[in-house]
N, C-alpha and C. Protein backbone atom coordinates (compact mmCIF):
# COMPACT_ATOMS: atom_id res chain seq x y z
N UNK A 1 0.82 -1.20 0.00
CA UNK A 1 0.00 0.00 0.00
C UNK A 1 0.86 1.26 0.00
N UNK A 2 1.82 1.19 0.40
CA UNK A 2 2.70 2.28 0.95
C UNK A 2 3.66 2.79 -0.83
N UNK A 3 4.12 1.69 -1.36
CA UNK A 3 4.44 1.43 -2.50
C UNK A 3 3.65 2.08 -3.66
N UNK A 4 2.01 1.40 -3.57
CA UNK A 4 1.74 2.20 -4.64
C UNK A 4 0.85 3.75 -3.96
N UNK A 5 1.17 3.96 -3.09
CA UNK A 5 0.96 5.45 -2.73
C UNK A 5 2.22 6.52 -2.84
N UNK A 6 3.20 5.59 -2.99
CA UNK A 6 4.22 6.28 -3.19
C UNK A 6 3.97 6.70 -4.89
N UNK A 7 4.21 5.61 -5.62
CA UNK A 7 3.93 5.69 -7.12
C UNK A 7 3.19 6.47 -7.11
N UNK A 8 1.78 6.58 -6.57
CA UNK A 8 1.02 7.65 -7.02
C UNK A 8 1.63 9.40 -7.04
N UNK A 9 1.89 9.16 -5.80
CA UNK A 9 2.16 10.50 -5.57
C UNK A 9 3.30 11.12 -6.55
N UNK A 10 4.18 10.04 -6.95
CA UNK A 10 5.48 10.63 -8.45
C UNK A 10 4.52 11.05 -9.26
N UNK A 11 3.76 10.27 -10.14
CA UNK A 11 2.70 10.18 -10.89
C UNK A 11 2.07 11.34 -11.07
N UNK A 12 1.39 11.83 -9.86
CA UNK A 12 0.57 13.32 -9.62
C UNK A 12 2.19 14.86 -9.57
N UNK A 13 2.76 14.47 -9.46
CA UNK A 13 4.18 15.03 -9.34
C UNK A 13 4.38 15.86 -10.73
N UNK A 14 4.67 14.80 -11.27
CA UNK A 14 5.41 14.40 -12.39
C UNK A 14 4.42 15.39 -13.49
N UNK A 15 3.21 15.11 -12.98
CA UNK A 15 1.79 16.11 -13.70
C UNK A 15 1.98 17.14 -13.73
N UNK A 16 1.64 17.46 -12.39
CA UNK A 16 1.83 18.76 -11.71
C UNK A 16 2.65 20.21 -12.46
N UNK A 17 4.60 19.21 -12.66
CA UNK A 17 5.13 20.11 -13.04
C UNK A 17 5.01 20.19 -14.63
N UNK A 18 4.57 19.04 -15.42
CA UNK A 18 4.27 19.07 -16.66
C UNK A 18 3.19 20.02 -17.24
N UNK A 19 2.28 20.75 -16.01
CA UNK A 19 1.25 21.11 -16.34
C UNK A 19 1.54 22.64 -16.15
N UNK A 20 2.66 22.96 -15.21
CA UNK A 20 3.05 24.35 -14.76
C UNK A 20 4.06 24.48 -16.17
N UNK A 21 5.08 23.59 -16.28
CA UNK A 21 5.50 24.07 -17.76
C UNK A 21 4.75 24.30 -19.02
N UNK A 22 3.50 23.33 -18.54
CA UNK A 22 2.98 23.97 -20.86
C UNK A 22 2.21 25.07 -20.11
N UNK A 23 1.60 25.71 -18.90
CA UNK A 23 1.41 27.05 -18.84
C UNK A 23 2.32 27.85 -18.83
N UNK A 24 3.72 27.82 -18.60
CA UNK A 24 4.69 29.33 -18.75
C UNK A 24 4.62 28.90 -20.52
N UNK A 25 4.97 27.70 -20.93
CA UNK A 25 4.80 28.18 -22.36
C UNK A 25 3.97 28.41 -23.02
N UNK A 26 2.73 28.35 -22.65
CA UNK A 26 1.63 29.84 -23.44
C UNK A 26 1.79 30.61 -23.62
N UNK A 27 3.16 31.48 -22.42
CA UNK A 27 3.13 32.53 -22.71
C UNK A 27 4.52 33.09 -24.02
N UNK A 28 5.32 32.07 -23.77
CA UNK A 28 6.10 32.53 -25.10
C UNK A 28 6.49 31.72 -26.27
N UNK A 29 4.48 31.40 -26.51
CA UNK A 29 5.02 31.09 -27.84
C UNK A 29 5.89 29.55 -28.66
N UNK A 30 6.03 28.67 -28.31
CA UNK A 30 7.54 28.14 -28.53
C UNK A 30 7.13 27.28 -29.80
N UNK A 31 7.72 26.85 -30.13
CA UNK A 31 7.87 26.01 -31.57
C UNK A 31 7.00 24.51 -31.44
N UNK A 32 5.88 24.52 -32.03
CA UNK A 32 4.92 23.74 -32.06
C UNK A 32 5.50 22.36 -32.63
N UNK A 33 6.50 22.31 -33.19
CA UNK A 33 7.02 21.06 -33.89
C UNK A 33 8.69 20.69 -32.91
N UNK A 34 8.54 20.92 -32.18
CA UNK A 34 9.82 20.56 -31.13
C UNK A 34 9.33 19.36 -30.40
N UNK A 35 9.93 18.62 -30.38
CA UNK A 35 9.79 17.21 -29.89
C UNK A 35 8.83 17.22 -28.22
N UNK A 36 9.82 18.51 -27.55
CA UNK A 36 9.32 18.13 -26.07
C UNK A 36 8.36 19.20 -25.80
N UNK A 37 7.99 20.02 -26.52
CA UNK A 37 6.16 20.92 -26.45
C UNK A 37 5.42 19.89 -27.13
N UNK A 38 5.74 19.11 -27.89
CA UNK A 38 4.71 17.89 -28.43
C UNK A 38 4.43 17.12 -27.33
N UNK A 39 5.70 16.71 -26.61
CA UNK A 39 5.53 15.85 -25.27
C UNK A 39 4.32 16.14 -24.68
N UNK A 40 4.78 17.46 -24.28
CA UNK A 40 3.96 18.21 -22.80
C UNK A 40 2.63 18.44 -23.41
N UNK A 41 2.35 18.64 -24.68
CA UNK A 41 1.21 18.73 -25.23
C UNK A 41 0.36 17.83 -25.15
N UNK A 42 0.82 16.77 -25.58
CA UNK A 42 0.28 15.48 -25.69
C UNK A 42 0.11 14.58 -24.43
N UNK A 43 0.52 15.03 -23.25
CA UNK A 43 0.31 14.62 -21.85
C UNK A 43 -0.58 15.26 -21.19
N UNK A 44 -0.51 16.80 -21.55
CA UNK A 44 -1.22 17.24 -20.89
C UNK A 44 -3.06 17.82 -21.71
N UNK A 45 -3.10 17.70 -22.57
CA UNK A 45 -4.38 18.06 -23.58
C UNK A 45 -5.34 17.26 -22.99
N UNK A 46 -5.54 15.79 -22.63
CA UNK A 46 -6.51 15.51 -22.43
C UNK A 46 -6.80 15.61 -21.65
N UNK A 47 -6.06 15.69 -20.27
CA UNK A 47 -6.48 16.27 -19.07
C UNK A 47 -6.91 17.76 -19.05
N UNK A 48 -6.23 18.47 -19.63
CA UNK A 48 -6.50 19.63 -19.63
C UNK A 48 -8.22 20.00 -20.95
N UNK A 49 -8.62 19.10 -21.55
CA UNK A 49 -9.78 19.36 -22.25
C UNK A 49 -11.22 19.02 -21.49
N UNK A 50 -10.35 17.56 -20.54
CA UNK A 50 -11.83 17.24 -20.01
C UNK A 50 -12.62 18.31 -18.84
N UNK A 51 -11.24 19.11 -18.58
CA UNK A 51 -11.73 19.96 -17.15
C UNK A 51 -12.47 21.09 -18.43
N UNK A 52 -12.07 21.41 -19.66
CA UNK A 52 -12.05 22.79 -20.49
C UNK A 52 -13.97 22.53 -20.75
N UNK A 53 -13.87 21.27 -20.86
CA UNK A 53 -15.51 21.31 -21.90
C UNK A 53 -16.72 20.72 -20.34
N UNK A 54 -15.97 21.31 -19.31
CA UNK A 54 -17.18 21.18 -17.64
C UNK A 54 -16.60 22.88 -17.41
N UNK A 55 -15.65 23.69 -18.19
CA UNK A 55 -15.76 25.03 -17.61
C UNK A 55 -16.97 25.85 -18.46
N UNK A 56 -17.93 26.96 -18.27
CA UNK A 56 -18.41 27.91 -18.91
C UNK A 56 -17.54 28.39 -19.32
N UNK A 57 -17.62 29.24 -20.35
CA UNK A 57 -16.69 30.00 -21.09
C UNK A 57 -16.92 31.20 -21.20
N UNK A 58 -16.86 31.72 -20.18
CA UNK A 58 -17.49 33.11 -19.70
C UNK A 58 -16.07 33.68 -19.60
N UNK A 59 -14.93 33.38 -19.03
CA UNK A 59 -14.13 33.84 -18.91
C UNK A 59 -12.74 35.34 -19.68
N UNK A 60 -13.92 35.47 -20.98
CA UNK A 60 -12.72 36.72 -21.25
C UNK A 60 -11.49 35.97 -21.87
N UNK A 61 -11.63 34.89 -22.49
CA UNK A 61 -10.37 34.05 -22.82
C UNK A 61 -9.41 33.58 -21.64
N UNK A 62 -9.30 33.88 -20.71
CA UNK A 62 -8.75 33.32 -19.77
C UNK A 62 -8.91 32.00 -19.34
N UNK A 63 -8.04 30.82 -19.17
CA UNK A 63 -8.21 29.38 -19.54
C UNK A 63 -7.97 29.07 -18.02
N UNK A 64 -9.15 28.97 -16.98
CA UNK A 64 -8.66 28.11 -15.33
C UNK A 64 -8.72 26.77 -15.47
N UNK A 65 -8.50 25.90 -16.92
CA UNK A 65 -8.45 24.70 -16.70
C UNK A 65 -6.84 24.15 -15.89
N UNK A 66 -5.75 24.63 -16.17
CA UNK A 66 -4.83 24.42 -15.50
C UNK A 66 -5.05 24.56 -13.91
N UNK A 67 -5.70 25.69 -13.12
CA UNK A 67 -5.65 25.96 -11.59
C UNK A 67 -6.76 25.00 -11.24
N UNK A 68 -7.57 24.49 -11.99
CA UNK A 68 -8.38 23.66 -11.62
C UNK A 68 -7.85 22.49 -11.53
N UNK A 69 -7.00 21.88 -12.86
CA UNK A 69 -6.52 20.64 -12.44
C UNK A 69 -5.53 20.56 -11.44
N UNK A 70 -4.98 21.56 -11.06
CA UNK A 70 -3.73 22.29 -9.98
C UNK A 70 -4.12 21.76 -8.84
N UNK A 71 -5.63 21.91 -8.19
CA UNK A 71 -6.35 22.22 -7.44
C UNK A 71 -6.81 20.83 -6.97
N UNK A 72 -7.09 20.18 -8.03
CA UNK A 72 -7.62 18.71 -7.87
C UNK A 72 -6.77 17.56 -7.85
N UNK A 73 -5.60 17.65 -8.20
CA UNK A 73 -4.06 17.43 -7.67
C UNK A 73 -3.82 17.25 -6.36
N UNK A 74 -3.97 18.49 -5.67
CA UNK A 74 -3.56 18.65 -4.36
C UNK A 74 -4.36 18.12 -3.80
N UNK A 75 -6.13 18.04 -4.42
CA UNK A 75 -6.75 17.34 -3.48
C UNK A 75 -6.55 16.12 -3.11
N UNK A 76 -6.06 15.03 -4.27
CA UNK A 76 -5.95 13.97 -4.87
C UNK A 76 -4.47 13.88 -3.32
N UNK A 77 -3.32 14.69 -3.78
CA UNK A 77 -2.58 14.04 -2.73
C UNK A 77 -2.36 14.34 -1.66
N UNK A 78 -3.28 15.37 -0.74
CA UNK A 78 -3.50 15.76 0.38
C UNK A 78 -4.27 14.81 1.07
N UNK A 79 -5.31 14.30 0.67
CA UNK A 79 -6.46 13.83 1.22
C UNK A 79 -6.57 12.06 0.58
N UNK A 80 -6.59 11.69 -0.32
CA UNK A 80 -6.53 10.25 -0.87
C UNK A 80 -5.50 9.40 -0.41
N UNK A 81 -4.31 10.04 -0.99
CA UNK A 81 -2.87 9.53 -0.47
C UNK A 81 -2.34 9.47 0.52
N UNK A 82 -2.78 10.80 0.78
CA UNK A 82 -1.82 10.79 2.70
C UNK A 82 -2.98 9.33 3.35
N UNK A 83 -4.31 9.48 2.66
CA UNK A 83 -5.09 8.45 3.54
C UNK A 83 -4.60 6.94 3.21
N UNK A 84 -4.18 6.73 1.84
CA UNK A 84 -3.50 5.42 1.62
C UNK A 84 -2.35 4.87 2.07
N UNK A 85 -1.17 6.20 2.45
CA UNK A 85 0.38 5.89 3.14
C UNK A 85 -0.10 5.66 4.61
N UNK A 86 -0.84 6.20 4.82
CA UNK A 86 -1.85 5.73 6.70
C UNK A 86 -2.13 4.63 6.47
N UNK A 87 -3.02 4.27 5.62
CA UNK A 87 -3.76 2.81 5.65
C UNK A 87 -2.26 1.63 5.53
N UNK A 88 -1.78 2.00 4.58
CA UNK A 88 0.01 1.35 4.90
C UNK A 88 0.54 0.97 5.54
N UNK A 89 0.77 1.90 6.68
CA UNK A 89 1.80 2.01 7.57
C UNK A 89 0.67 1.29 8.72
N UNK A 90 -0.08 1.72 8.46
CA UNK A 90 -1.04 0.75 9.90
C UNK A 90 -0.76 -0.87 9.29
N UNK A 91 -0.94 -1.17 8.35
CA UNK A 91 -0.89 -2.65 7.82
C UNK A 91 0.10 -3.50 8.38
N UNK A 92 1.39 -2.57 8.29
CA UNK A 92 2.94 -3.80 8.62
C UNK A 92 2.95 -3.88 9.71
């Protein structure tokens, strides 16, 4: 249990900062045919569409699908995980 709460938590990690990098690169732009904005693109789009098409689009172009998935992240390893590395550590 402890094991794959650990995994998880790389996992949500590993997101996290994938998701804070393709937001600074919105802002400048970068070369759409570069191997590793394809990466981050392609890791992060579908997560980032399913939150886009449950937001209204009221927003003025401003995109909170990133602080949302930001948000649901933390919930994910504040509250799920810390409860699974507990359930763990009580086990052995």
């Amino acid at each position: 249990m402890v094991g794959l709460g650990r995994v998880l938590q790389l996992v949500l990690t590993f997101l996290w900062v994938t998701i804070l990098v393709r937001a600074i690169l919105s802002w400048v732009n970068p070369d759409p045919y570069n191997p590793i904005v394809r990466f981050i693109y392609n890791v992060t789009e579908p997560i980032l569409y399913q939150v886009r098409k449950r937001l209204p689009s009221q927003f003025g172009g401003f995109d909170f699908s990133p602080i949302i998935v930001f948000l649901i992240i933390i919930f994910i390893q504040e509250v799920l995980i810390y409860r699974l590395l507990l359930l763990g550590q009580a086990l052995r």
